[in-house]
Protein backbone atom coordinates (compact mmCIF):
# COMPACT_ATOMS: atom_id res chain seq x y z
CA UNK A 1 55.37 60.31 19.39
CA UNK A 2 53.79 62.87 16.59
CA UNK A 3 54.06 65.88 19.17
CA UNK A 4 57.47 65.05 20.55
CA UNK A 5 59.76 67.71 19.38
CA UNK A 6 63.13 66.98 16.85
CA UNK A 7 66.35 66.74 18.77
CA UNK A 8 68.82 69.06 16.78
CA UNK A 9 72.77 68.44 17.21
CA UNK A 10 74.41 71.71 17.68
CA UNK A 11 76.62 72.96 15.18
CA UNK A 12 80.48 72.40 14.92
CA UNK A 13 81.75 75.56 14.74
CA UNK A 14 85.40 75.34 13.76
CA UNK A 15 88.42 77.81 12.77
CA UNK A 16 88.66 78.28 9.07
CA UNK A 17 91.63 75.09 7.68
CA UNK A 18 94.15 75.32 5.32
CA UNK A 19 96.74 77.57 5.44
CA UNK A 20 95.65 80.15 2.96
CA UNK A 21 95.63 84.15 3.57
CA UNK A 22 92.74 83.74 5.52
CA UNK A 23 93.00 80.37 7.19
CA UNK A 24 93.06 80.56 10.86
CA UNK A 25 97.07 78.87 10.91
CA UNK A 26 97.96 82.89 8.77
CA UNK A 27 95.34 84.48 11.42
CA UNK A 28 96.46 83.56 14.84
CA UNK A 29 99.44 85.91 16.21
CA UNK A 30 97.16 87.25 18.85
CA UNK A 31 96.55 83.76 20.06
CA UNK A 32 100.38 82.81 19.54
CA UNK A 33 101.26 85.90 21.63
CA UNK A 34 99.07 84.31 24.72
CA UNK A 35 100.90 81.19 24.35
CA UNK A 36 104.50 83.16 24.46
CA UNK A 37 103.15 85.28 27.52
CA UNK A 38 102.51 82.44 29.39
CA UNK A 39 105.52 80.29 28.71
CA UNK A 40 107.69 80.75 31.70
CA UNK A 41 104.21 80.34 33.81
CA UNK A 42 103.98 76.76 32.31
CA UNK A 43 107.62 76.17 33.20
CA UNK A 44 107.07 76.92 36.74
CA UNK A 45 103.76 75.31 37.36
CA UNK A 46 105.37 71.86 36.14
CA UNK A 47 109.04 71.99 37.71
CA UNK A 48 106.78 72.93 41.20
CA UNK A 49 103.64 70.87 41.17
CA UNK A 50 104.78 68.21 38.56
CA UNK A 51 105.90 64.92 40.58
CA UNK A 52 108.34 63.17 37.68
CA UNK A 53 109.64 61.06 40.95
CA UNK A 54 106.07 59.38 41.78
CA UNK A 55 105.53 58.92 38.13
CA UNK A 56 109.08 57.75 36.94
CA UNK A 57 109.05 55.03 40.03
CA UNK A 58 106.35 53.46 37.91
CA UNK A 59 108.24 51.83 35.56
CA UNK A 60 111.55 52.12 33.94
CA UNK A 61 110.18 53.26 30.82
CA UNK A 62 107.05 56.05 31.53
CA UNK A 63 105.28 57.53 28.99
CA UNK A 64 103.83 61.29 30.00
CA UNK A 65 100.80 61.83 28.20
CA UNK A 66 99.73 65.39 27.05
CA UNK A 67 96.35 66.59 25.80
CA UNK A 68 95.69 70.22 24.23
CA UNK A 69 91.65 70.78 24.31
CA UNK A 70 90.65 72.65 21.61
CA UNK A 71 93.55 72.34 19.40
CA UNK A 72 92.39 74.27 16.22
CA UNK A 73 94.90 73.66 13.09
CA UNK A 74 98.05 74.79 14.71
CA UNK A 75 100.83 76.58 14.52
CA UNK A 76 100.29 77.71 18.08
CA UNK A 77 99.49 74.07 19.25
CA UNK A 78 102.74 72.74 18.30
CA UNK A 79 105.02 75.63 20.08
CA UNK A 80 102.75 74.78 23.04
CA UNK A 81 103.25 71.32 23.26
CA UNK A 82 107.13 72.00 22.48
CA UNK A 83 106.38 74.53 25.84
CA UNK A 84 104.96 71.82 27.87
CA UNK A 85 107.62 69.22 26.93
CA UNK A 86 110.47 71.24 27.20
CA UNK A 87 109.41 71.61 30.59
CA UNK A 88 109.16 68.08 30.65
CA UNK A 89 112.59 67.11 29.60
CA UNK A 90 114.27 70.02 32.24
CA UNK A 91 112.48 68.58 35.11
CA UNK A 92 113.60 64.86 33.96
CA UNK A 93 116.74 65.79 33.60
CA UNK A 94 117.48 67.63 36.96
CA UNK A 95 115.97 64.11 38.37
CA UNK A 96 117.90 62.19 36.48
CA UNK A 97 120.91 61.82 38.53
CA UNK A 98 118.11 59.82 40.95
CA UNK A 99 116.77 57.81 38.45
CA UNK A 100 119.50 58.14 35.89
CA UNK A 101 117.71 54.42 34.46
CA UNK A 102 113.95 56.31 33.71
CA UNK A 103 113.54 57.06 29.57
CA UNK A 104 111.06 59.92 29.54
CA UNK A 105 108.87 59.27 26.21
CA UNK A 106 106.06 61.70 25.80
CA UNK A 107 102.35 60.94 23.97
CA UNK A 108 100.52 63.87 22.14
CA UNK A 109 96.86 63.88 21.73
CA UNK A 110 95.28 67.00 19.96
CA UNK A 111 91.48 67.72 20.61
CA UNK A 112 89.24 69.54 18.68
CA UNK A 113 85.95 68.92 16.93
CA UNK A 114 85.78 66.00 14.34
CA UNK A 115 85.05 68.93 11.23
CA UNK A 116 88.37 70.70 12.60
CA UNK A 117 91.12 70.46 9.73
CA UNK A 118 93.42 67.90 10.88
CA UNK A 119 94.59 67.03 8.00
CA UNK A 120 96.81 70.82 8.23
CA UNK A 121 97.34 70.27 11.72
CA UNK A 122 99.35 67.29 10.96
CA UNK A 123 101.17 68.61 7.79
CA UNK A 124 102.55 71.10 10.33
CA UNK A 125 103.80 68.66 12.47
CA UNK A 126 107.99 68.63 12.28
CA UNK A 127 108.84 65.29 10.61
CA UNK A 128 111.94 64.84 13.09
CA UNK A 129 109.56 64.94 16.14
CA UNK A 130 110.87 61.92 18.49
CA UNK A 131 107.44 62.14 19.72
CA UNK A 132 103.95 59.86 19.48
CA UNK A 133 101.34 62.05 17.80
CA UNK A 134 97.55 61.16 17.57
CA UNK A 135 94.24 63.46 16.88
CA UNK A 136 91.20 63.05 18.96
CA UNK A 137 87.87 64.48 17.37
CA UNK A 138 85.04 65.46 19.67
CA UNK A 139 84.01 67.88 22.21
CA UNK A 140 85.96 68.83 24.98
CA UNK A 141 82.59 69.42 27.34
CA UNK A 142 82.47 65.74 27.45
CA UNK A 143 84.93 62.69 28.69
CA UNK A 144 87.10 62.20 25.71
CA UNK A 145 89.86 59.53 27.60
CA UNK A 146 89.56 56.67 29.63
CA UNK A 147 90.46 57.20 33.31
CA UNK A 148 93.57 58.45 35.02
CA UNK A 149 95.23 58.84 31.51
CA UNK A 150 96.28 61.87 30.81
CA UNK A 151 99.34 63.59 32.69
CA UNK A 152 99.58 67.16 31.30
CA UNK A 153 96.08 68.66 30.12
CA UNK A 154 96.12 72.04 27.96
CA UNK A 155 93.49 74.30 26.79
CA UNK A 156 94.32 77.72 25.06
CA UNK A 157 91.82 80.55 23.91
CA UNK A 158 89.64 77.76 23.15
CA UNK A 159 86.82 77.97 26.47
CA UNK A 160 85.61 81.29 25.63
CA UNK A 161 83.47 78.85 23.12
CA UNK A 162 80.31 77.69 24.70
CA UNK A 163 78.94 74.47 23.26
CA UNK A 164 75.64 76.20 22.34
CA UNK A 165 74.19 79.23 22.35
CA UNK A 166 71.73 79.99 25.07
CA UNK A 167 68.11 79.50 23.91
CA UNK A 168 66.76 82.70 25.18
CA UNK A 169 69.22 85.21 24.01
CA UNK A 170 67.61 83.61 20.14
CA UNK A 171 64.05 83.87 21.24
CA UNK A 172 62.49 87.05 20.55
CA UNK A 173 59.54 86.58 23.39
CA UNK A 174 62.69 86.37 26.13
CA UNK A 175 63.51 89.22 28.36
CA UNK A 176 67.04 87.94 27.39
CA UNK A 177 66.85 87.93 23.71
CA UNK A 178 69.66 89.65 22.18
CA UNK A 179 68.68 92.35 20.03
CA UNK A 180 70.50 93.26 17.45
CA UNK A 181 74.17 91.82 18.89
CA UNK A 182 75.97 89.01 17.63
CA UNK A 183 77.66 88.72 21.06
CA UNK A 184 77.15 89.19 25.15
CA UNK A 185 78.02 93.15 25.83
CA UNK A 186 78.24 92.93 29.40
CA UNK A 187 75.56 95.67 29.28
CA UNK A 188 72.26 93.81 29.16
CA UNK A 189 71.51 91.88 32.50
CA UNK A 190 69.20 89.50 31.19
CA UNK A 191 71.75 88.25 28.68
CA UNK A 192 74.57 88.76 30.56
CA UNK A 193 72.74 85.99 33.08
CA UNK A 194 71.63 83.58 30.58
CA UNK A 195 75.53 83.37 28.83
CA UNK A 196 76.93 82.90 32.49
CA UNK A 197 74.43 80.13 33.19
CA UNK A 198 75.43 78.46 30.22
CA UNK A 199 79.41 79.09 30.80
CA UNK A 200 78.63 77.80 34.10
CA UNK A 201 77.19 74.53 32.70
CA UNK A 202 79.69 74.19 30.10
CA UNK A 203 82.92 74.76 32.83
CA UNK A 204 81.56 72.25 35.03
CA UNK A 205 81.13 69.44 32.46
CA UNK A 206 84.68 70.51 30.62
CA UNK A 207 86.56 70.37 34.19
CA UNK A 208 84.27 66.80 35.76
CA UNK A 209 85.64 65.55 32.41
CA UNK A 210 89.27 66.38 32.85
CA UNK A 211 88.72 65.38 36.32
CA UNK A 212 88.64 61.80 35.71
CA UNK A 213 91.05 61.81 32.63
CA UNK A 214 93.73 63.34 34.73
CA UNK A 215 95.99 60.96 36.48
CA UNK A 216 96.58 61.53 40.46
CA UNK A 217 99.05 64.53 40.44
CA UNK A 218 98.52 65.56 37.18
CA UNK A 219 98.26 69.20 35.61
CA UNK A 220 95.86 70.86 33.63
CA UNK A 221 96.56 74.40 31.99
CA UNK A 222 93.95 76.62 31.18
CA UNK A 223 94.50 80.21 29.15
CA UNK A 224 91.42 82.22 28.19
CA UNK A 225 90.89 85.77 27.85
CA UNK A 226 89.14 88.56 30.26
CA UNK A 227 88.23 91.66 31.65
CA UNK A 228 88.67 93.48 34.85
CA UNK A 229 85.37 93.46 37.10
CA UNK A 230 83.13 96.10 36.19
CA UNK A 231 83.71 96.79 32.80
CA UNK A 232 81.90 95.44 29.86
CA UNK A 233 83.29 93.49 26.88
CA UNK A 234 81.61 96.32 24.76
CA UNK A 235 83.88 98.79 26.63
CA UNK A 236 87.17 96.84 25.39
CA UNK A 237 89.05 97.10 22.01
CA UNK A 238 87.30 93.55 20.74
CA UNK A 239 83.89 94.29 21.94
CA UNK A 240 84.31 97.59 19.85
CA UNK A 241 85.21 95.10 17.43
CA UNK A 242 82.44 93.05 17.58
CA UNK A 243 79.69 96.02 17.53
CA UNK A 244 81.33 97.31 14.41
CA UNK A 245 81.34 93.60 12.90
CA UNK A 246 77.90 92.99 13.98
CA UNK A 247 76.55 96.07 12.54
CA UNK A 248 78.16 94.94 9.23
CA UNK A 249 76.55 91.48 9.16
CA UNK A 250 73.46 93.15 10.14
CA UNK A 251 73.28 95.57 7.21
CA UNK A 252 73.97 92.66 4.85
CA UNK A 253 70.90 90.63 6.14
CA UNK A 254 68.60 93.49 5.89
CA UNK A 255 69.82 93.98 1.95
């Protein structure tokens, strides 16, 4: 028992709360723009794969429940969860002359880590929501819902997050420690294998787990960012970022 080693629990790494100048709610227009871009995408991918019919038969009264994965403190989670119902609602209502007895009620869970400011997240909610609202703390690389819950599932430049940082890009007696970088250039093969091995991991686990949440039919959305094949994040305007960030937190270490 003396030699066994300590189990550490990785870090929460969450976006900064509050809605200050620098709080992440002020700092995400790049992220809102995805969400914009992709709008009519989400539109098409429920009125064509969504079927309202097989659900609606259910019961006279069926509740659609909606998850977003990695939620953050909003805006951008509300406008898409306003995309995904107003989606929703069209479909309902072009099936409503079927089923003209079926109240469509919709259920809204937001997912992020349990340190993630919820408490903002909710503030920004619109009072005169008709909806049901609830926050669910915990990682989205593991189940999170019972099964065959969830109708709509949503995760927006929120993926790109690993749940850990792999060990050997830390340890300086790897061929994949990485030197000098606060991120994966692309450029390095060593590193560039040991952060796909652990997005690898980390995919699998996030999609068995939406696997069994998702009820038979069901949707899940996924938006993340990405480059072309053969070209480096280092190459692209936020790996230029990165290098010049990195080199500043590196200077201020070595003070």
């Amino acid at each position: 028992m003396a030699n066994e080693e300590p189990k550490t629990v990785p870090q929460q790494i969450t976006m900064k709360g509050g809605d200050g100048p620098l709080s992440y709610a002020k700092n995400s227009s790049l992220q809102k723009g995805v969400v914009d871009a992709t709008k009519g995408m989400i539109i098409h991918a429920i009125a064509n794969n969504l079927d309202m019919d097989k659900f609606c038969s259910q019961s006279s009264s069926q509740t659609f429940r909606i998850a977003d994965f990695g939620c953050s403190i909003g805006p951008n989670t509300i406008f898409s969860m306003q995309n995904i119902i107003q989606a929703l609602e069209q479909k309902h209502h072009e099936n409503n002359h079927r089923n003209s007895s079926t109240i469509l009620e919709c259920q809204l869970f937001f997912n992020d880590h349990s340190t993630n400011d919820f408490n903002t997240l909710f503030k920004s909610i619109p009072p005169s929501w008709p909806y049901f609202v609830a926050g669910v703390p915990g990682s989205f690389y593991r189940r999170l819902f019972p099964k065959s819950s969830i109708h709509i599932g949503h995760s927006s430049n929120a993926l790109q997050w690993l749940s850990k940082v792999p060990q050997e890009v830390v340890d300086c007696k790897s061929p994949a420690y990485n030197d000098g970088s606060i991120y994966c250039r692309g450029i390095e093969k060593e590193v560039t294998k040991a952060y796909i091995a652990q997005f690898e991991k980390d995919m699998e686990s996030f999609l068995n787990g939406r696997g069994e949440e998702l009820v038979n039919g069901g949707l899940m959305v996924i938006l993340m960012g990405g480059v072309p094949n053969g070209i480096p994040l280092s190459h692209t305007a936020i790996g230029k970022f990165y290098d010049l960030f990195g080199s500043c937190l590196l200077d201020l270490t070595n003070k």
